[in-house]
N, C-alpha and C. Protein backbone atom coordinates (compact mmCIF):
# COMPACT_ATOMS: atom_id res chain seq x y z
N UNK A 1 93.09 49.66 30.88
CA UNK A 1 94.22 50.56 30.84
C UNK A 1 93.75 51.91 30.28
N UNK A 2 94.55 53.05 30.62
CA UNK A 2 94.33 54.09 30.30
C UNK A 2 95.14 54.65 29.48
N UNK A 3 94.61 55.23 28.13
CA UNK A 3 95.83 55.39 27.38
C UNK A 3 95.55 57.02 27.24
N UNK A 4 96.85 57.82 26.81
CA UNK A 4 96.79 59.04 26.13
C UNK A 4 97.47 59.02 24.41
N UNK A 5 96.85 59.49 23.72
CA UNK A 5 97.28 59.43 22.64
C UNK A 5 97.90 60.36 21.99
N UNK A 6 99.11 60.48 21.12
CA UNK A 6 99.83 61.98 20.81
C UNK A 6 99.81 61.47 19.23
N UNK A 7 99.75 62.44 18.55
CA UNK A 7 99.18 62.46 16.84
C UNK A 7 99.93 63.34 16.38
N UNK A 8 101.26 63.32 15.48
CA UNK A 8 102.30 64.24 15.33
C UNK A 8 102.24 64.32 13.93
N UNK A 9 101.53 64.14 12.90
CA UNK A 9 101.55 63.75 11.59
C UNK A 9 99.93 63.76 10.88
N UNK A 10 99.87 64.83 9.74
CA UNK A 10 98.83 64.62 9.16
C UNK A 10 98.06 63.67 8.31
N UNK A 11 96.67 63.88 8.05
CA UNK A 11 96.58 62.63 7.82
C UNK A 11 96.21 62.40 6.30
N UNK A 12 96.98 63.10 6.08
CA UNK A 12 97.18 62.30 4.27
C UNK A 12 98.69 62.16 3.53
N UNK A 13 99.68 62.61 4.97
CA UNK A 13 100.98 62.52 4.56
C UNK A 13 101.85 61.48 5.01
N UNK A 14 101.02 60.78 5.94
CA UNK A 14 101.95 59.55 6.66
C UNK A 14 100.72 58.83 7.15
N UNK A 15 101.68 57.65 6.97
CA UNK A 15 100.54 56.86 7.93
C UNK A 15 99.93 56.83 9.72
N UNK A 16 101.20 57.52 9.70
CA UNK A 16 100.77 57.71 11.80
C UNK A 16 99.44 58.30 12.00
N UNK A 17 98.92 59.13 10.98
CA UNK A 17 97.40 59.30 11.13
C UNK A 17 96.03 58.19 11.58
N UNK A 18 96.27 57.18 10.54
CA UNK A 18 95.64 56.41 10.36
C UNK A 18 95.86 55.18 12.04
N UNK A 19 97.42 55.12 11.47
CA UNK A 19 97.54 54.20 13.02
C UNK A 19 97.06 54.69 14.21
N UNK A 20 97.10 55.67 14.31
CA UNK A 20 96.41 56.40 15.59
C UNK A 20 94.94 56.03 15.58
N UNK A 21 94.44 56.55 14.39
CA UNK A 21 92.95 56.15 14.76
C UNK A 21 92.44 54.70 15.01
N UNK A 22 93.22 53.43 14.82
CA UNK A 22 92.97 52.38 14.43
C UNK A 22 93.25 51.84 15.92
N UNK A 23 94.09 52.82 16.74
CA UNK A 23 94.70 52.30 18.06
C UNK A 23 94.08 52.52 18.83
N UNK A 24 93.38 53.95 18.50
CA UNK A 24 92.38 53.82 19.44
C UNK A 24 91.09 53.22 19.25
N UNK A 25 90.86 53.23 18.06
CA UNK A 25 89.41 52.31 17.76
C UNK A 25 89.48 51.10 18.77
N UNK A 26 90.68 50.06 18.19
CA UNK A 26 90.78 48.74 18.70
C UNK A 26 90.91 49.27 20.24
N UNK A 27 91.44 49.91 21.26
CA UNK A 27 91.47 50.09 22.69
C UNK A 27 90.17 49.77 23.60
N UNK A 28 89.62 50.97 22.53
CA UNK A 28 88.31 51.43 23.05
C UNK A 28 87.14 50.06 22.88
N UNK A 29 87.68 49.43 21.92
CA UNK A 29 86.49 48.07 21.77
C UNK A 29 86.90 47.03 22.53
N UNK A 30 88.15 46.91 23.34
CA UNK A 30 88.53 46.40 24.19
C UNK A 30 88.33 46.98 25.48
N UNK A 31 87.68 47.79 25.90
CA UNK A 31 87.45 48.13 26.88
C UNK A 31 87.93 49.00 27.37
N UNK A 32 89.23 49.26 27.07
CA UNK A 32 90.19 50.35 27.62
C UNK A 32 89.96 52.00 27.51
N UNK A 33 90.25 52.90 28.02
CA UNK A 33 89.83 54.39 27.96
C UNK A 33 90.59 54.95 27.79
N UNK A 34 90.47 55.87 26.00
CA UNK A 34 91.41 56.72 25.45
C UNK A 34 91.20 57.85 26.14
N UNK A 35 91.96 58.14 27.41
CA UNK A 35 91.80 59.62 27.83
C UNK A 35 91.88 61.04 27.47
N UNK A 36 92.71 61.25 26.40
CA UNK A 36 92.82 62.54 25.50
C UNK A 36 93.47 61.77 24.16
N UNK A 37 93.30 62.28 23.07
CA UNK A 37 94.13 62.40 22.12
C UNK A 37 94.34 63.83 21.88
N UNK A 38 95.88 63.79 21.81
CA UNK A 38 96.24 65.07 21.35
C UNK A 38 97.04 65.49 20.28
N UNK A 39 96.63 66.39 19.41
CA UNK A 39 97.33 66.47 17.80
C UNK A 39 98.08 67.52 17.49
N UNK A 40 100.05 67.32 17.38
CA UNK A 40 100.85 68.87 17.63
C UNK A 40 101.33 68.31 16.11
N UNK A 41 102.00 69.02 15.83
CA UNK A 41 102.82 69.76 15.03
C UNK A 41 101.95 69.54 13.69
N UNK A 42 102.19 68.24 12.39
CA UNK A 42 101.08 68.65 11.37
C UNK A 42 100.21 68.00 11.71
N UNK A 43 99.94 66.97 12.98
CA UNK A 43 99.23 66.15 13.17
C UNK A 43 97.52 67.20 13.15
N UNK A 44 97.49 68.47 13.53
CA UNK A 44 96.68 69.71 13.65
C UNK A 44 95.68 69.56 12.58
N UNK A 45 96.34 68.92 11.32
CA UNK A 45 95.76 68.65 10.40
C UNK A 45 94.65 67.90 10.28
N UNK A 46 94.84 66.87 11.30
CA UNK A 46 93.41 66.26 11.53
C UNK A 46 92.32 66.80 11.92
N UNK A 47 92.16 68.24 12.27
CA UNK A 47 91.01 68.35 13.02
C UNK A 47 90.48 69.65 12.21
N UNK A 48 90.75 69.75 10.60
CA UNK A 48 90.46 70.61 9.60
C UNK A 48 89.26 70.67 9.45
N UNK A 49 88.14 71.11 9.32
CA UNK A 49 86.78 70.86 8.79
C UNK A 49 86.54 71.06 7.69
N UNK A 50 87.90 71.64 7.21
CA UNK A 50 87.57 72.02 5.21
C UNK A 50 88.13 71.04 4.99
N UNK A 51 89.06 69.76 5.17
CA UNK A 51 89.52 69.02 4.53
C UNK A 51 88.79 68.11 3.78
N UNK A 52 88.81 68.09 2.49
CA UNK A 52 87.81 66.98 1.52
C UNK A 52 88.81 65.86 0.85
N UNK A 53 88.54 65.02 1.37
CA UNK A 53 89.38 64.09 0.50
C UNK A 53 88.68 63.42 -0.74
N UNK A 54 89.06 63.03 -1.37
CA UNK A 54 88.53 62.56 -2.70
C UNK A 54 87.33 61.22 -2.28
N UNK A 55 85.66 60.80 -3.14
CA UNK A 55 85.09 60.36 -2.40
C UNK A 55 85.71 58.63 -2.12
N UNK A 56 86.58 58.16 -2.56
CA UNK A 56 87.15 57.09 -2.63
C UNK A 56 88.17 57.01 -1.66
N UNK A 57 88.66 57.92 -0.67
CA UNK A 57 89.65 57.70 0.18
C UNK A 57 89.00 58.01 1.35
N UNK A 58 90.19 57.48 2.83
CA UNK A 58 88.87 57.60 3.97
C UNK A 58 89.16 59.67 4.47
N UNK A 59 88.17 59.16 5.29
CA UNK A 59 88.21 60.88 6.04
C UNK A 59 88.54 61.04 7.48
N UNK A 60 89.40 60.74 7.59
CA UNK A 60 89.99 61.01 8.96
C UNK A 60 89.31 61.84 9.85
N UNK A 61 89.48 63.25 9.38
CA UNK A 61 88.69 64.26 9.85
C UNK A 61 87.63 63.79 10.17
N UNK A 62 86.56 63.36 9.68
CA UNK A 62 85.27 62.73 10.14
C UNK A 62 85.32 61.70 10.89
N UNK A 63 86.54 60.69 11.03
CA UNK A 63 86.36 59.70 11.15
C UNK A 63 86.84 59.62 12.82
N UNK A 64 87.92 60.76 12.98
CA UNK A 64 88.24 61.54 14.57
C UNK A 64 87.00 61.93 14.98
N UNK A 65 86.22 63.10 13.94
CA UNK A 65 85.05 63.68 14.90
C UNK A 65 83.80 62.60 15.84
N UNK A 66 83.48 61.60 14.66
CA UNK A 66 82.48 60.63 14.72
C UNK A 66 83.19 59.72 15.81
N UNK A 67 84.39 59.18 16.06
CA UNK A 67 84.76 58.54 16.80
C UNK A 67 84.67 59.48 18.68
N UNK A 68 84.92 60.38 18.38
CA UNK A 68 85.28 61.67 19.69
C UNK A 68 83.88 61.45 20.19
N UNK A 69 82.67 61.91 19.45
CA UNK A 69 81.40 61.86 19.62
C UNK A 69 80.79 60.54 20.05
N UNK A 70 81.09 59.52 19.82
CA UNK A 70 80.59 58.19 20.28
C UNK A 70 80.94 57.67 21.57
N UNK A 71 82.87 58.05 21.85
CA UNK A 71 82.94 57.25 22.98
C UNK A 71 83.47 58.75 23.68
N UNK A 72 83.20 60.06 23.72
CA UNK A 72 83.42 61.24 24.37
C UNK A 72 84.70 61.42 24.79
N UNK A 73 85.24 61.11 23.53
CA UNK A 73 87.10 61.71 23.56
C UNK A 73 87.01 62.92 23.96
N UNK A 74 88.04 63.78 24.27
CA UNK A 74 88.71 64.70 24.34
C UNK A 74 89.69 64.73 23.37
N UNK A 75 89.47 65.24 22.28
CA UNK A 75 90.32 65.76 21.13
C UNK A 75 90.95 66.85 20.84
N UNK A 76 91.85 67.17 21.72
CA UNK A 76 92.53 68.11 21.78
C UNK A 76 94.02 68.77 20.86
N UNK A 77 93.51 70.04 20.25
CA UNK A 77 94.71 70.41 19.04
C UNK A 77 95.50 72.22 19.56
N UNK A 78 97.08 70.97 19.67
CA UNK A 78 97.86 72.23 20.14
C UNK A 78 97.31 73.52 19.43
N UNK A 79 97.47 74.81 20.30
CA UNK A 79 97.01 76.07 19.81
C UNK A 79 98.61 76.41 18.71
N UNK A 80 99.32 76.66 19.31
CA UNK A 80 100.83 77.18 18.66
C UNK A 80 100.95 76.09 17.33
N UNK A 81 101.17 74.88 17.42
CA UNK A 81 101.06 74.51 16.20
C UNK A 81 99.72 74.44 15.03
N UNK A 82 98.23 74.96 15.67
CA UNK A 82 97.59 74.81 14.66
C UNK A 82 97.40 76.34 14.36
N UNK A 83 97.89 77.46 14.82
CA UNK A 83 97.46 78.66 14.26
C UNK A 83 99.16 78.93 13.43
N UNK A 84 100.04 78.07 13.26
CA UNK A 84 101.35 78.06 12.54
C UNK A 84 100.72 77.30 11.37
N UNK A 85 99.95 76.94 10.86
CA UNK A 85 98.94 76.12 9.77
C UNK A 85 97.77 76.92 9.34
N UNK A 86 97.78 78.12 10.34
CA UNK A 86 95.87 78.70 9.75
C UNK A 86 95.07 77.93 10.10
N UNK A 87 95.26 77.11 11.15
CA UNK A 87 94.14 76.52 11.71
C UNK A 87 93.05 77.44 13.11
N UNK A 88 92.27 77.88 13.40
CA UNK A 88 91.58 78.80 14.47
C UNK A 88 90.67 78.11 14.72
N UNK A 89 89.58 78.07 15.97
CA UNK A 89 88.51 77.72 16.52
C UNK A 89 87.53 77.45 15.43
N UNK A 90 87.51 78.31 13.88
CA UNK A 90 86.06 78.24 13.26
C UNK A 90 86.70 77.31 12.34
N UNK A 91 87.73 77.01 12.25
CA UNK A 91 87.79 75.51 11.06
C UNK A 91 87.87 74.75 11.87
N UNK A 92 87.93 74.13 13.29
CA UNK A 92 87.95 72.86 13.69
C UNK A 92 86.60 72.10 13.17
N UNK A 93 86.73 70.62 13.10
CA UNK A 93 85.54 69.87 12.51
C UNK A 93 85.05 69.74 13.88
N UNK A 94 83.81 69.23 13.91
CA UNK A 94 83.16 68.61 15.35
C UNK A 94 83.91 68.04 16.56
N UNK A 95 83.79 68.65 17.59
CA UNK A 95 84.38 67.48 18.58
C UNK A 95 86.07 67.72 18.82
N UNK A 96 86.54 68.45 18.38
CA UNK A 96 88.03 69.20 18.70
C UNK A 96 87.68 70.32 19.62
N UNK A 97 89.00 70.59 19.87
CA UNK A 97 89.22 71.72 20.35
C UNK A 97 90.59 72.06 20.88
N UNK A 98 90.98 73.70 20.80
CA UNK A 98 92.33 74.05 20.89
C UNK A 98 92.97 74.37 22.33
N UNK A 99 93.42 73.92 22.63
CA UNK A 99 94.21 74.37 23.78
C UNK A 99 95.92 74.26 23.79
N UNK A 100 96.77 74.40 24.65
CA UNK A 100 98.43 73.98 24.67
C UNK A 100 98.98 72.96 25.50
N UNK A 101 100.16 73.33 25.35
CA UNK A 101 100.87 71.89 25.79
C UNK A 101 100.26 71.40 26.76
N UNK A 102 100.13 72.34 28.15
CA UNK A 102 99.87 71.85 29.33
C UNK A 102 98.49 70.39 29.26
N UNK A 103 97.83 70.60 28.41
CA UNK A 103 97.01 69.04 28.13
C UNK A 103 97.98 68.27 27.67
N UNK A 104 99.01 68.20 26.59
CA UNK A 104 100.10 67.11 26.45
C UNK A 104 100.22 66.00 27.44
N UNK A 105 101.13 67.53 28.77
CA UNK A 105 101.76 66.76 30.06
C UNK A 105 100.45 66.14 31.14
N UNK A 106 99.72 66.95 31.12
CA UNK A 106 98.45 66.34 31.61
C UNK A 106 98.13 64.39 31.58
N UNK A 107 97.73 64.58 30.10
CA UNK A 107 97.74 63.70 29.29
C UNK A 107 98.82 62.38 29.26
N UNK A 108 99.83 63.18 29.81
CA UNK A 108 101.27 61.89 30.03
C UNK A 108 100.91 61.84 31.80
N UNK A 109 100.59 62.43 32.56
CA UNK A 109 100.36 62.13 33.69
C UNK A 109 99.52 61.08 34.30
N UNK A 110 98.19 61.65 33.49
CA UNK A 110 96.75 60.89 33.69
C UNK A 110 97.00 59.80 33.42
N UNK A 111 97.21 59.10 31.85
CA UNK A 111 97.02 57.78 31.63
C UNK A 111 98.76 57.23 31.92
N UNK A 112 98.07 55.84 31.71
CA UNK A 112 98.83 54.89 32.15
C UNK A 112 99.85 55.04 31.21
N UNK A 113 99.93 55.03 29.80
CA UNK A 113 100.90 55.10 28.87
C UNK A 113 100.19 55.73 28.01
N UNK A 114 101.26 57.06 27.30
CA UNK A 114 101.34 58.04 26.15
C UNK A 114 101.78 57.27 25.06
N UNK A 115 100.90 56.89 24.12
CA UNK A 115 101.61 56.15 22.65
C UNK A 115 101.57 57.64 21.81
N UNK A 116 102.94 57.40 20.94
CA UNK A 116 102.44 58.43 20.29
C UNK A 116 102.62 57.66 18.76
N UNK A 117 102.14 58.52 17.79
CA UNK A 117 102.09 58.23 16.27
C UNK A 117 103.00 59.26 15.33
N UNK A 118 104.12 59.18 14.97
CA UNK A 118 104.62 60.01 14.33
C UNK A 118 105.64 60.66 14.57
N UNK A 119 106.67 61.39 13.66
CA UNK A 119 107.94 61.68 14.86
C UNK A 119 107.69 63.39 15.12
């Protein structure tokens, strides 16, 4: 199956962060192909490269990039909601990148089912 993934929530303020990554981890080790994940409103937050979390908690941020890089996600972070955060091209971490909605609907087209994480 082909999934698209939507990430609406940052990831040290809710858990939809985490579930997201965990959904697609498990997909992808099942065989299935995360076709885009895409991260709007604070979900943007994930793809910070200054974000440090304390060394005892996990790192999302890394843990998106390193995952994007292994199985060649497309990690895509709305433009309008991440420059409403101060987010721009030179803080994304590895393996993001900004574009707009039109990847969303894309993204709901292509795969088979859009899960999303967050409201």
């Amino acid at each position: 199956m082909k999934f698209g993934i939507l990430v609406n929530e940052g990831p040290f303020t809710h858990q939809a962060s985490d579930s997201a990554y965990r959904f697609a981890e498990a997909a992808l080790a099942k065989g299935h192909e995360v076709w885009r994940v895409f991260f709007y409103h604070d979900g943007v937050n994930n793809s910070n490269k200054l974000a440090e979390p304390q060394s005892d908690d996990r790192n999302l941020v890394k843990l998106w990039s390193e995952l994007g890089r292994e199985h060649d996600l497309d990690l895509v972070v709305c433009v309008a909601a991440a420059l409403r955060r101060g987010i721009k091209d030179e803080l994304l971490a590895a393996g993001f990148r900004i574009s707009g909605l039109g990847q969303l609907v894309e993204a709901g087209i292509q795969a088979d089912r859009l899960v999303v994480f967050g409201d």
